[in-house]
C-alpha atoms as a PDB file:
ATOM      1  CA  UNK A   1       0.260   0.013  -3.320  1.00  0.00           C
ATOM      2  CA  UNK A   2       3.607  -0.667  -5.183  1.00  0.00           C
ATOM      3  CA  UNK A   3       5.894   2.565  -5.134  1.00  0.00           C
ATOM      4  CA  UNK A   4       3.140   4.659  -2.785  1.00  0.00           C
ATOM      5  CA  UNK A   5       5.240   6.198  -0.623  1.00  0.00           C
ATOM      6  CA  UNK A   6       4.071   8.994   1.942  1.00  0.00           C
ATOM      7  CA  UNK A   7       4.801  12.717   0.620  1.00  0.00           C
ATOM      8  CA  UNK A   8       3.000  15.109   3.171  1.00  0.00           C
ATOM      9  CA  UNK A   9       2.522  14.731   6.899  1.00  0.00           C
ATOM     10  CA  UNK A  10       0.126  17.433   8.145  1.00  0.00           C
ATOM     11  CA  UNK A  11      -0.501  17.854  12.273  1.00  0.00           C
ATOM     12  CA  UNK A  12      -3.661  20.212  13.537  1.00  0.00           C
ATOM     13  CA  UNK A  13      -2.542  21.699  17.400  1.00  0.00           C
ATOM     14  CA  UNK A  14       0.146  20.031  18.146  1.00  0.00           C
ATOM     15  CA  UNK A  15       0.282  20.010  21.978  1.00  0.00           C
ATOM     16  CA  UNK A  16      -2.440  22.604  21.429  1.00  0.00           C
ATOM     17  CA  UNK A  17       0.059  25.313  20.269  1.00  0.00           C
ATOM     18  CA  UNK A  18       1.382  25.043  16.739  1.00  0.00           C
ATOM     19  CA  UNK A  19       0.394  23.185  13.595  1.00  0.00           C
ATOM     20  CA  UNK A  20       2.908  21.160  11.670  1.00  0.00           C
ATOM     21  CA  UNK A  21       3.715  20.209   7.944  1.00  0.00           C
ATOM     22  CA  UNK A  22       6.299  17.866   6.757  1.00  0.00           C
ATOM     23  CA  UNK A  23       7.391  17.119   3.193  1.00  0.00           C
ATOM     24  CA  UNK A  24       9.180  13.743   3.063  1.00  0.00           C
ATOM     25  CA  UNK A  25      11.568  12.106   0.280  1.00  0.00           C
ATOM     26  CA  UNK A  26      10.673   8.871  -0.916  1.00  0.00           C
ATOM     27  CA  UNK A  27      13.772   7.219   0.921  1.00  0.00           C
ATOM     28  CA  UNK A  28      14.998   8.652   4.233  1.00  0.00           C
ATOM     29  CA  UNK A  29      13.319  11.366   6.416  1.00  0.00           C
ATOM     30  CA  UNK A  30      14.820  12.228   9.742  1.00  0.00           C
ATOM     31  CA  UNK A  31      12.666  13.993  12.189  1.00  0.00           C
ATOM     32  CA  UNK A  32      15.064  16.194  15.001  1.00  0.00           C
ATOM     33  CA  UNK A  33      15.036  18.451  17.641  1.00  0.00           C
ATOM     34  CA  UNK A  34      15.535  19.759  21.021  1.00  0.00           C
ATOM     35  CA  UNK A  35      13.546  17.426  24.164  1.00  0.00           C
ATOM     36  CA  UNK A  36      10.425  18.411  24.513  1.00  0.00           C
ATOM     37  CA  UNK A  37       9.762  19.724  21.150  1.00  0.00           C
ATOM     38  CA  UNK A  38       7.725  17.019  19.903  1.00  0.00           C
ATOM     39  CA  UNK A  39       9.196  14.838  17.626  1.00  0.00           C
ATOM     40  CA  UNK A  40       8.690  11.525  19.584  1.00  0.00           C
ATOM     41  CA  UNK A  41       5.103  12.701  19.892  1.00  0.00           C
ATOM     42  CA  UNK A  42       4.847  13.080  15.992  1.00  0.00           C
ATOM     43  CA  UNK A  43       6.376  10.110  14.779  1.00  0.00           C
ATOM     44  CA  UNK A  44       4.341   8.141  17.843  1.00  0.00           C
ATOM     45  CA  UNK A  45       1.085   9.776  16.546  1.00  0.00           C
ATOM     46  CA  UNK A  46       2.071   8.389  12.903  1.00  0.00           C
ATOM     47  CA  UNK A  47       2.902   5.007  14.338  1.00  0.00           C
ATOM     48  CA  UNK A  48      -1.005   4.916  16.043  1.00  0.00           C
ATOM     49  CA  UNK A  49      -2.565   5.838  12.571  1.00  0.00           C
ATOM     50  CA  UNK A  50      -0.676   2.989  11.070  1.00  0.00           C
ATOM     51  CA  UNK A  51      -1.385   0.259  13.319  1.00  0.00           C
ATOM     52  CA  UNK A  52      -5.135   1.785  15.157  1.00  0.00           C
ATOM     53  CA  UNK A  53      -6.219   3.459  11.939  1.00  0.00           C
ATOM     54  CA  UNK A  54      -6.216   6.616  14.428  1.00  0.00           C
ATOM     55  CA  UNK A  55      -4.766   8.256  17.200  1.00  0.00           C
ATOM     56  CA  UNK A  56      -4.969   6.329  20.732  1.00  0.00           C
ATOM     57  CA  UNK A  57      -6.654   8.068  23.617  1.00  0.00           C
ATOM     58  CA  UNK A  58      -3.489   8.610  25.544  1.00  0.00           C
ATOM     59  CA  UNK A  59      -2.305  10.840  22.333  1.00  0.00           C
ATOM     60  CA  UNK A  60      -5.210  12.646  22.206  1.00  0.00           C
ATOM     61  CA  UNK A  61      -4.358  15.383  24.226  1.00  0.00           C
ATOM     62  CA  UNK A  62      -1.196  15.722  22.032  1.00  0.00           C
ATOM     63  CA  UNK A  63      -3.008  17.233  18.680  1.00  0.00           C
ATOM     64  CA  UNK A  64      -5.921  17.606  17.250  1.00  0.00           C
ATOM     65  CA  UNK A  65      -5.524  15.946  14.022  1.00  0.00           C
ATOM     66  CA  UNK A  66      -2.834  14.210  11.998  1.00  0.00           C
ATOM     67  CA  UNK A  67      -3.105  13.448   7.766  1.00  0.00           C
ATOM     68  CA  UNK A  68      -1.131  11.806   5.671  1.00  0.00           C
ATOM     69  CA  UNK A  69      -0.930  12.512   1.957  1.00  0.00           C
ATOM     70  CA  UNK A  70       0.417   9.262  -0.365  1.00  0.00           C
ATOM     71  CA  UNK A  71       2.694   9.785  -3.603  1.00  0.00           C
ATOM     72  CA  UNK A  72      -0.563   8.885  -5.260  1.00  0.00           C
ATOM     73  CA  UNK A  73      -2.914  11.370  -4.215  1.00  0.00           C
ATOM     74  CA  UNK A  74      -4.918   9.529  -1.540  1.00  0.00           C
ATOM     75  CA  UNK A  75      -4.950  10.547   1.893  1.00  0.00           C
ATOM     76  CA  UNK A  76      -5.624   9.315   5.293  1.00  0.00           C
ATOM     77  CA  UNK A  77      -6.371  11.157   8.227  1.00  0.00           C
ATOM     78  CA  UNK A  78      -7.269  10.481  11.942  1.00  0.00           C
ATOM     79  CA  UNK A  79     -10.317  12.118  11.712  1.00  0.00           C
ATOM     80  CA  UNK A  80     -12.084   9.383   9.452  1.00  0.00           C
ATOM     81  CA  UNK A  81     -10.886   5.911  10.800  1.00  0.00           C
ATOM     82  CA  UNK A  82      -9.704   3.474   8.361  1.00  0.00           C
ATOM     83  CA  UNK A  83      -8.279  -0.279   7.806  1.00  0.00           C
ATOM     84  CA  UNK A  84      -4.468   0.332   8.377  1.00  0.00           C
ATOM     85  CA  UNK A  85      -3.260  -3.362   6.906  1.00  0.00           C
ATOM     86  CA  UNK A  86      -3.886  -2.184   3.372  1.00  0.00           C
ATOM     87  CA  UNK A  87      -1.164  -0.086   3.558  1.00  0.00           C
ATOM     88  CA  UNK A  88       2.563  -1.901   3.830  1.00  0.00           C
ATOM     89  CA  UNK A  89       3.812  -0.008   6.913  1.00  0.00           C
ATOM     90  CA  UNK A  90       6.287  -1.535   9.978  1.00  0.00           C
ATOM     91  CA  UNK A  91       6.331   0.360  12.763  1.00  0.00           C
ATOM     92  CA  UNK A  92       9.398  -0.714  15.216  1.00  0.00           C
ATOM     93  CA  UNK A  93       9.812   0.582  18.724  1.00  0.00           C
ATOM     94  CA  UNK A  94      13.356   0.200  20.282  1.00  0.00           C
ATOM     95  CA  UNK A  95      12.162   0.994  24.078  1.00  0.00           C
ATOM     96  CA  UNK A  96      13.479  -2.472  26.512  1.00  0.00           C
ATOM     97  CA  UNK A  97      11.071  -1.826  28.464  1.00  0.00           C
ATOM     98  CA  UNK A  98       9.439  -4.813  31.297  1.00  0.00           C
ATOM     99  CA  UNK A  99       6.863  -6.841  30.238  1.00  0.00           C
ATOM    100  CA  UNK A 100       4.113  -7.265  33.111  1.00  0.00           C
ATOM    101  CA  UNK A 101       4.509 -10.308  34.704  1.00  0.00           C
ATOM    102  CA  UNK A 102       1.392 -11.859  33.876  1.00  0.00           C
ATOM    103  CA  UNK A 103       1.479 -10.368  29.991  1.00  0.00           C
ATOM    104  CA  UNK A 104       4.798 -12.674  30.030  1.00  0.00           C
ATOM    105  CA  UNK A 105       3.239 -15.720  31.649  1.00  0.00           C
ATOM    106  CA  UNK A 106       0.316 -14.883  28.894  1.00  0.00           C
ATOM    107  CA  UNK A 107       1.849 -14.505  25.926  1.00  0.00           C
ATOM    108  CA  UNK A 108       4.510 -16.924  26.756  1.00  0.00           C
ATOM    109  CA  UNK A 109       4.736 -19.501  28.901  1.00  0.00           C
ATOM    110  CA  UNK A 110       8.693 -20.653  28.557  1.00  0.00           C
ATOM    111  CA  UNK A 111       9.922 -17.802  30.629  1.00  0.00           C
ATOM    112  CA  UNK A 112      11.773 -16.277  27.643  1.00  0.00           C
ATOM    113  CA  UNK A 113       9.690 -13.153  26.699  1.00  0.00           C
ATOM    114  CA  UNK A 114      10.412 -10.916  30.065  1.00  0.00           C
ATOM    115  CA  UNK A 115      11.196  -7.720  27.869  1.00  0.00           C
ATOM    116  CA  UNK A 116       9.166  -5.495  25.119  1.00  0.00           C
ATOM    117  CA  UNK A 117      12.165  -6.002  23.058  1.00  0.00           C
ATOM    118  CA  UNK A 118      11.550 -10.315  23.994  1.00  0.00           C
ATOM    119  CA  UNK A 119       8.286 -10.008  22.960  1.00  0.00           C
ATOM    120  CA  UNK A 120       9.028  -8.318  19.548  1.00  0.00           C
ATOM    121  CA  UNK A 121      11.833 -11.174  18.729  1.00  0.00           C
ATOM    122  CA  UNK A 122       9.211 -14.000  19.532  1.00  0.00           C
ATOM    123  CA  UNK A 123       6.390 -12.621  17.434  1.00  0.00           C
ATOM    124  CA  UNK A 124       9.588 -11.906  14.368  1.00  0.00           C
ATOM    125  CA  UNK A 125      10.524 -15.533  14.802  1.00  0.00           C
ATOM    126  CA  UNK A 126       6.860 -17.171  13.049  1.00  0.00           C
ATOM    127  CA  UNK A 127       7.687 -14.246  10.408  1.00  0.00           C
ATOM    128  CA  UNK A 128      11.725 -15.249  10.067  1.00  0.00           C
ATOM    129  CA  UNK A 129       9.837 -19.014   9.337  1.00  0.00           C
ATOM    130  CA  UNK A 130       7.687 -18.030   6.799  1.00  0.00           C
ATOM    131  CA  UNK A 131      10.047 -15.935   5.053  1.00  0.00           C
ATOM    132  CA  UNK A 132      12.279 -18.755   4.804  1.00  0.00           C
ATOM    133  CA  UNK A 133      10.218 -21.555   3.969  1.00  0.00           C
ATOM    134  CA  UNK A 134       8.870 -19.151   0.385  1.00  0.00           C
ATOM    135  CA  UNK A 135      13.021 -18.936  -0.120  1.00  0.00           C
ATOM    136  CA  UNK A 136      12.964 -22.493  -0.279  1.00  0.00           C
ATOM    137  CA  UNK A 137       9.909 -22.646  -2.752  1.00  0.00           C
ATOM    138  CA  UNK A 138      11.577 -20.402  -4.969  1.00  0.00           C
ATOM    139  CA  UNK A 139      14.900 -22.341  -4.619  1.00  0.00           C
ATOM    140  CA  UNK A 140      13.006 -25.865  -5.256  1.00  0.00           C
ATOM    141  CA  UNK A 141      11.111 -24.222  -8.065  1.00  0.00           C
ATOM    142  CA  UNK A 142      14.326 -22.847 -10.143  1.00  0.00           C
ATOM    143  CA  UNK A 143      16.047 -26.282  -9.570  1.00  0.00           C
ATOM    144  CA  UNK A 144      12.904 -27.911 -11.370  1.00  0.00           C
ATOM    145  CA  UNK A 145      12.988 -25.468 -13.983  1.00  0.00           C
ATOM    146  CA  UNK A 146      16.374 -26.068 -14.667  1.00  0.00           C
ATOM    147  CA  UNK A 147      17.759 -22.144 -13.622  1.00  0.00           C
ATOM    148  CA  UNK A 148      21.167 -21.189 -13.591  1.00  0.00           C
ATOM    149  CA  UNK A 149      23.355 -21.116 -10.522  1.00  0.00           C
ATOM    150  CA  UNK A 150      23.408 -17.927 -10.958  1.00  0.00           C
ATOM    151  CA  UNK A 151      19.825 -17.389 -10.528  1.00  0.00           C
ATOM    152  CA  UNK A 152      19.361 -19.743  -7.739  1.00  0.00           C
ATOM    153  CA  UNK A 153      21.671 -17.911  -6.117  1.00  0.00           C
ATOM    154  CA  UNK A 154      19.879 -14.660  -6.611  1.00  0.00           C
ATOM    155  CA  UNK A 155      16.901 -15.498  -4.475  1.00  0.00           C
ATOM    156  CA  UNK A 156      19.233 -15.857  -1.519  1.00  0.00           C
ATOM    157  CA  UNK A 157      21.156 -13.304  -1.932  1.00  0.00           C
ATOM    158  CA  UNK A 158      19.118 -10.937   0.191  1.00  0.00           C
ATOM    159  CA  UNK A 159      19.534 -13.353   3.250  1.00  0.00           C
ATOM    160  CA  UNK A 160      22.856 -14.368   2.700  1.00  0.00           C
ATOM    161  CA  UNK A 161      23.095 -10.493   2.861  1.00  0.00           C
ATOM    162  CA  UNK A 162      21.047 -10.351   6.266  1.00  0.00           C
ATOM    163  CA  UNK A 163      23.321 -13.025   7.813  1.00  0.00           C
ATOM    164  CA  UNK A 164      26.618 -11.273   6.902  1.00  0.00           C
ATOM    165  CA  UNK A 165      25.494  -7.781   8.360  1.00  0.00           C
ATOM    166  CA  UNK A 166      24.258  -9.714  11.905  1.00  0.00           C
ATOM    167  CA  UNK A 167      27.859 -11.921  11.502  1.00  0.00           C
ATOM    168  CA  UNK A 168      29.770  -8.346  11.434  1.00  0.00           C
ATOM    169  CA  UNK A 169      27.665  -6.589  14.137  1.00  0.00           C
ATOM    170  CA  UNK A 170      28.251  -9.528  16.544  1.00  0.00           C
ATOM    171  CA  UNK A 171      31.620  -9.966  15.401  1.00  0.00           C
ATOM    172  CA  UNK A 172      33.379  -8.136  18.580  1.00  0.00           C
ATOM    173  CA  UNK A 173      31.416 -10.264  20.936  1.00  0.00           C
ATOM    174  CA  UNK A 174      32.475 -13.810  19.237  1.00  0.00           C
ATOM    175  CA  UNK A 175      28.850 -14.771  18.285  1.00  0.00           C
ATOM    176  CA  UNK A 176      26.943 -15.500  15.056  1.00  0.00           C
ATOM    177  CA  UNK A 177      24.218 -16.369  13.412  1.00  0.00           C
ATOM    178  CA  UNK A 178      23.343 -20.323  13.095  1.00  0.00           C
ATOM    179  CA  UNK A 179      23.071 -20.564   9.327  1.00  0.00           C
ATOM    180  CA  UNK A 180      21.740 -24.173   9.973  1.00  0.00           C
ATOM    181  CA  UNK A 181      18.728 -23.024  12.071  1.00  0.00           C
ATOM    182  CA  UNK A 182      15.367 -22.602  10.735  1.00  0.00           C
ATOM    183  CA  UNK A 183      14.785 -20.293  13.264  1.00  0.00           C
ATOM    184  CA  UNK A 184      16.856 -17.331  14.812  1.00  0.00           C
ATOM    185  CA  UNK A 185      19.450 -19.059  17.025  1.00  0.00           C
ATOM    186  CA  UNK A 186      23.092 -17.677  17.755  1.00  0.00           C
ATOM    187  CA  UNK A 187      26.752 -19.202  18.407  1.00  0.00           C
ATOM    188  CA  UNK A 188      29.192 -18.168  20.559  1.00  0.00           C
ATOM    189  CA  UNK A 189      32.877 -18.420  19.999  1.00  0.00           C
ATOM    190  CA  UNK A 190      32.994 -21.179  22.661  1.00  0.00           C
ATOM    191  CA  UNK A 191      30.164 -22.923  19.992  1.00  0.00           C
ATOM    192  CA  UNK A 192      27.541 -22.596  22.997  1.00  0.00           C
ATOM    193  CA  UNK A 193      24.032 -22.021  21.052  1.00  0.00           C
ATOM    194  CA  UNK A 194      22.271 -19.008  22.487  1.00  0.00           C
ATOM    195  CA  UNK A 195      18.761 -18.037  21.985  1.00  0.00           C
ATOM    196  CA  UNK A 196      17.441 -14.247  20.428  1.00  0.00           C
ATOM    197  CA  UNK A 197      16.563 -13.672  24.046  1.00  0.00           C
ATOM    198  CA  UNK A 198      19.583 -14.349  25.071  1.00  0.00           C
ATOM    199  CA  UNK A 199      21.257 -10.701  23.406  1.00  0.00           C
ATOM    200  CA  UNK A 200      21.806  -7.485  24.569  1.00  0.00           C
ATOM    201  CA  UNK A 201      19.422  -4.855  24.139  1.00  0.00           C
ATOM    202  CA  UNK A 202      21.514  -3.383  21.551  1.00  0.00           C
ATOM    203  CA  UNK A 203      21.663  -6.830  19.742  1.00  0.00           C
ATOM    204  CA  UNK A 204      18.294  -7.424  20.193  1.00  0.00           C
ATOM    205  CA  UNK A 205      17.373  -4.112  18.928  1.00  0.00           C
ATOM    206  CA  UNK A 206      19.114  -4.313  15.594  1.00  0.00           C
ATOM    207  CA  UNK A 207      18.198  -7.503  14.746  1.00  0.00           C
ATOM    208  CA  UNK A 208      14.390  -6.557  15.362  1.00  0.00           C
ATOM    209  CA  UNK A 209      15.559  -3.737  12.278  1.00  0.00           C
ATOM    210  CA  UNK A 210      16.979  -5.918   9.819  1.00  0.00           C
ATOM    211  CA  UNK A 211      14.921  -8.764  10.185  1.00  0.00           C
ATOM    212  CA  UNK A 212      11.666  -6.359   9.954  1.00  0.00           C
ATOM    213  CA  UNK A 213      13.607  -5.508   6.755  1.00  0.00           C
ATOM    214  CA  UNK A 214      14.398  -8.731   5.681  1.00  0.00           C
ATOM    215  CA  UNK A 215      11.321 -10.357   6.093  1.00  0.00           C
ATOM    216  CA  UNK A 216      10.085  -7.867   2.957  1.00  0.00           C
ATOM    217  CA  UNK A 217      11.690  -9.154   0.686  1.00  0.00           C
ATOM    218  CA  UNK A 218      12.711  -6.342  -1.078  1.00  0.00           C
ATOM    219  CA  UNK A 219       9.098  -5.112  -1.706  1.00  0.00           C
ATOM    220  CA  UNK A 220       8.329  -1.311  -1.784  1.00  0.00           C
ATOM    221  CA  UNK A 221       7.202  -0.581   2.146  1.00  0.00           C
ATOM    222  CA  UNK A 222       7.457   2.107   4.689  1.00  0.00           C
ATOM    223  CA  UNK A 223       9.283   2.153   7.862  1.00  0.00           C
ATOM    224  CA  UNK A 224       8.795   4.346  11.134  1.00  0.00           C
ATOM    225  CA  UNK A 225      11.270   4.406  14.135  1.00  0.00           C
ATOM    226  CA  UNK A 226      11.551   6.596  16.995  1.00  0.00           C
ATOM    227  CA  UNK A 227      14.802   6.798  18.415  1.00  0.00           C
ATOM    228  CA  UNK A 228      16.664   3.951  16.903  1.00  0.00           C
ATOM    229  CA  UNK A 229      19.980   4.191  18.185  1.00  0.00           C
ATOM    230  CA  UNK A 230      18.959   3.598  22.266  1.00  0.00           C
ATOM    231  CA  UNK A 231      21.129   1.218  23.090  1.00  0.00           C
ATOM    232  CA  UNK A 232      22.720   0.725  19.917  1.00  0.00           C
ATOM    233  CA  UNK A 233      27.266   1.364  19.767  1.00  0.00           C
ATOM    234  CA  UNK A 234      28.076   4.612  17.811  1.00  0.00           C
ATOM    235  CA  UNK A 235      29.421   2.537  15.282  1.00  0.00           C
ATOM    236  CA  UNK A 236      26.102   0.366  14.602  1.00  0.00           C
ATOM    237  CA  UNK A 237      24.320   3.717  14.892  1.00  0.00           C
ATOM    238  CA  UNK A 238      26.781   5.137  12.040  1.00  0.00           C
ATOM    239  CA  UNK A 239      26.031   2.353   9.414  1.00  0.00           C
ATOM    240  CA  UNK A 240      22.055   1.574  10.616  1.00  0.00           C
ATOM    241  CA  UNK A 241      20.567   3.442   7.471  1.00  0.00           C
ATOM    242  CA  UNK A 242      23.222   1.782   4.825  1.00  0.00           C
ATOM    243  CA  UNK A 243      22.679  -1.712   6.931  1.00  0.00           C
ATOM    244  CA  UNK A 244      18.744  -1.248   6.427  1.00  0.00           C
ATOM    245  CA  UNK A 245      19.088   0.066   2.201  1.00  0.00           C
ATOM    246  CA  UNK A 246      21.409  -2.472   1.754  1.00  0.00           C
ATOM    247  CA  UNK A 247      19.136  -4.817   2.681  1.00  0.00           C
ATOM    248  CA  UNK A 248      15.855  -3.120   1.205  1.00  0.00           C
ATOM    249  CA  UNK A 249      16.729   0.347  -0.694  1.00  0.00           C
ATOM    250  CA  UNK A 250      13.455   0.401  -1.668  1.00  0.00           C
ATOM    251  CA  UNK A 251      11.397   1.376   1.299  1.00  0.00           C
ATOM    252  CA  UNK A 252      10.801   4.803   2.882  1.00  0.00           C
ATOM    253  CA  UNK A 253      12.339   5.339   5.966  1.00  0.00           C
ATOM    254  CA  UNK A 254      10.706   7.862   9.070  1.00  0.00           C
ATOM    255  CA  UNK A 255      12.570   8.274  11.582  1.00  0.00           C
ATOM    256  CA  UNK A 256      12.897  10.259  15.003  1.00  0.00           C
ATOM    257  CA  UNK A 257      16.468  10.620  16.467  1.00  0.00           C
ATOM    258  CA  UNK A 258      18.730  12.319  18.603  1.00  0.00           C
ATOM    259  CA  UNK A 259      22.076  10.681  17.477  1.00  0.00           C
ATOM    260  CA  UNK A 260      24.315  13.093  15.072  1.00  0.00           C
ATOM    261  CA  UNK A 261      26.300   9.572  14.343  1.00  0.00           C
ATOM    262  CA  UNK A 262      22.757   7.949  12.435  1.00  0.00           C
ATOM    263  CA  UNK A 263      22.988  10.556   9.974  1.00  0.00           C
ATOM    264  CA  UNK A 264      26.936  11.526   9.452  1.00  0.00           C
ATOM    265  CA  UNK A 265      27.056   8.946   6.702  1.00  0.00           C
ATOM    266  CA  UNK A 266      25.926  11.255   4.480  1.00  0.00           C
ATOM    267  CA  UNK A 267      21.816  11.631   5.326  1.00  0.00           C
ATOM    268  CA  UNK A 268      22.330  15.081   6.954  1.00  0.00           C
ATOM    269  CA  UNK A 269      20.332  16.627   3.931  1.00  0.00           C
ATOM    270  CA  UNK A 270      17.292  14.553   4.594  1.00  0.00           C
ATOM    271  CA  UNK A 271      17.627  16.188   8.268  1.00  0.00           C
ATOM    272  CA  UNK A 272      14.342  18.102   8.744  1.00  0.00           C
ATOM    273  CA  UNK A 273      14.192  20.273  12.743  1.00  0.00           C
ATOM    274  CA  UNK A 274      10.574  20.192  13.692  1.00  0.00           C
ATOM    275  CA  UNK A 275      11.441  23.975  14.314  1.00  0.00           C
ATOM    276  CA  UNK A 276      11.566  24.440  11.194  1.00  0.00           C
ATOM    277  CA  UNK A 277       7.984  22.992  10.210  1.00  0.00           C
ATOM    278  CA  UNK A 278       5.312  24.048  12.514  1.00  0.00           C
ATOM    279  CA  UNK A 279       3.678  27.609  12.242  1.00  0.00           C
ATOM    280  CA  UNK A 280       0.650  29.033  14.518  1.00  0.00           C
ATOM    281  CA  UNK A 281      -2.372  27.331  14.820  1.00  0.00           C
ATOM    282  CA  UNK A 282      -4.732  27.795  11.925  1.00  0.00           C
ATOM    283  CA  UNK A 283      -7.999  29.721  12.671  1.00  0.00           C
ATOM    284  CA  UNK A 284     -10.091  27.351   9.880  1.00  0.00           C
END
């Protein structure tokens, strides 16, 4: 599906009352509006028909319907379930909420996943692994080939680029990343090694972004948020989108906020108020 991108979202009755259509951009679309008017519900409607294939029962009584139309032509809808893994979508939540205590002792049995957020870092840790060890296979492969420096270099630019965006996010609090770990591990300025669970919310929220980013590899992909900047500083909110197309401009950003400061960097065009899309239920 390289350079599919999604170009129509269409909603049947939402919350029973109006119907909805969206035309998106292929690189940043920001859903707002007042609370209450139903743009968490959207985008959380779009994140069950990427990960179910459809919309979950506790949605149900949110709309009717939901379709999606592709650059290419195809279309999914909730109506006609379907395999969501064939189609290169991350879906990111930034709610801390508590994990259960025995869906912690379950899913981990260390003590460190106690949060959603936890859980999300642990699971992006096997991924963070993988992505480095096929760094390494390109690096190895190069050297026997004889490449350049210069092209070496190339295939870690992208991560050398990840580490330098984490290094000047944490950079107030004295901590950053451990460039000798395999694995997502932190220093503090007293050379303490902390783990990913370790963070704040807001740290652990931004590196669940740019890692989710990272781990891409540049590749053509779509990404859905709602809400990104909870517990993210005004300033990280202010650079998220150039932190995330730095790292990847070619994926399609969705995304669901309330925050003037995500989209003062110059994204206000790509601003669309869900006032401004829905119209009275259709009578078909």
């Amino acid at each position: 599906m390289a350079e599919v991108y999604i170009r129509r979202i269409e909603i049947k009755g939402l919350w029973n009352i109006c119907d909805l259509a969206w035309e998106l951009t292929p690189d940043v679309n920001i859903l707002a509006g007042s609370n209450g008017s139903g743009k968490s519900t959207v985008l959380r409607c779009l994140s069950d028909l990427f990960t179910l294939g459809t919309i979950s029962t506790g949605h149900r009584c949110r709309m009717q319907a939901i379709e999606v139309e592709f650059t290419d032509g195809t279309s999914v809808s909730s109506e006609q379930p379907f395999d969501p893994s064939i189609y290169n979508v991350s879906v990111i939540s930034t709610f801390d909420t508590t994990l259960q205590e025995s869906e912690a002792i379950y899913k981990l049995s260390d003590g460190t996943v106690a949060t959603y957020l936890d859980w999300e870092l642990y699971k992006l840790q096997n991924r963070y692994l993988t992505y480095q060890l096929e760094i390494g296979k390109h690096v190895i492969g190069a050297l026997q080939m004889g490449k350049s420096t210069a092209d070496i270099q190339a295939f870690t630019a992208r991560k050398t680029l990840y580490l330098d965006t984490i290094d000047a996010l944490l950079e107030a609090t004295g901590k950053r990343v451990d460039r000798d770990s395999d694995t997502l591990q932190f220093k503090t300025k007293y050379g303490a090694t902390i783990r990913p669970d370790q963070l704040s919310s807001g740290e652990k929220q931004i590196l669940i972004i740019l890692t989710h980013v990272l781990i891409q590899s540049g590749r053509n992909f779509i990404l859905i948020m709602d809400e990104p900047e909870i517990s993210l500083h005004f300033d990280w909110q202010r650079r998220l989108i150039e932190d995330i197309r730095r790292l990847n401009p070619n994926l399609q950003l969705i995304v669901a906020t309330h925050s003037p400061a995500v989209v003062m960097n110059g994204w206000t065009d790509r601003v669309s108020e869900i006032g401004d899309l829905v119209r009275p239920i259709s009578k078909e």
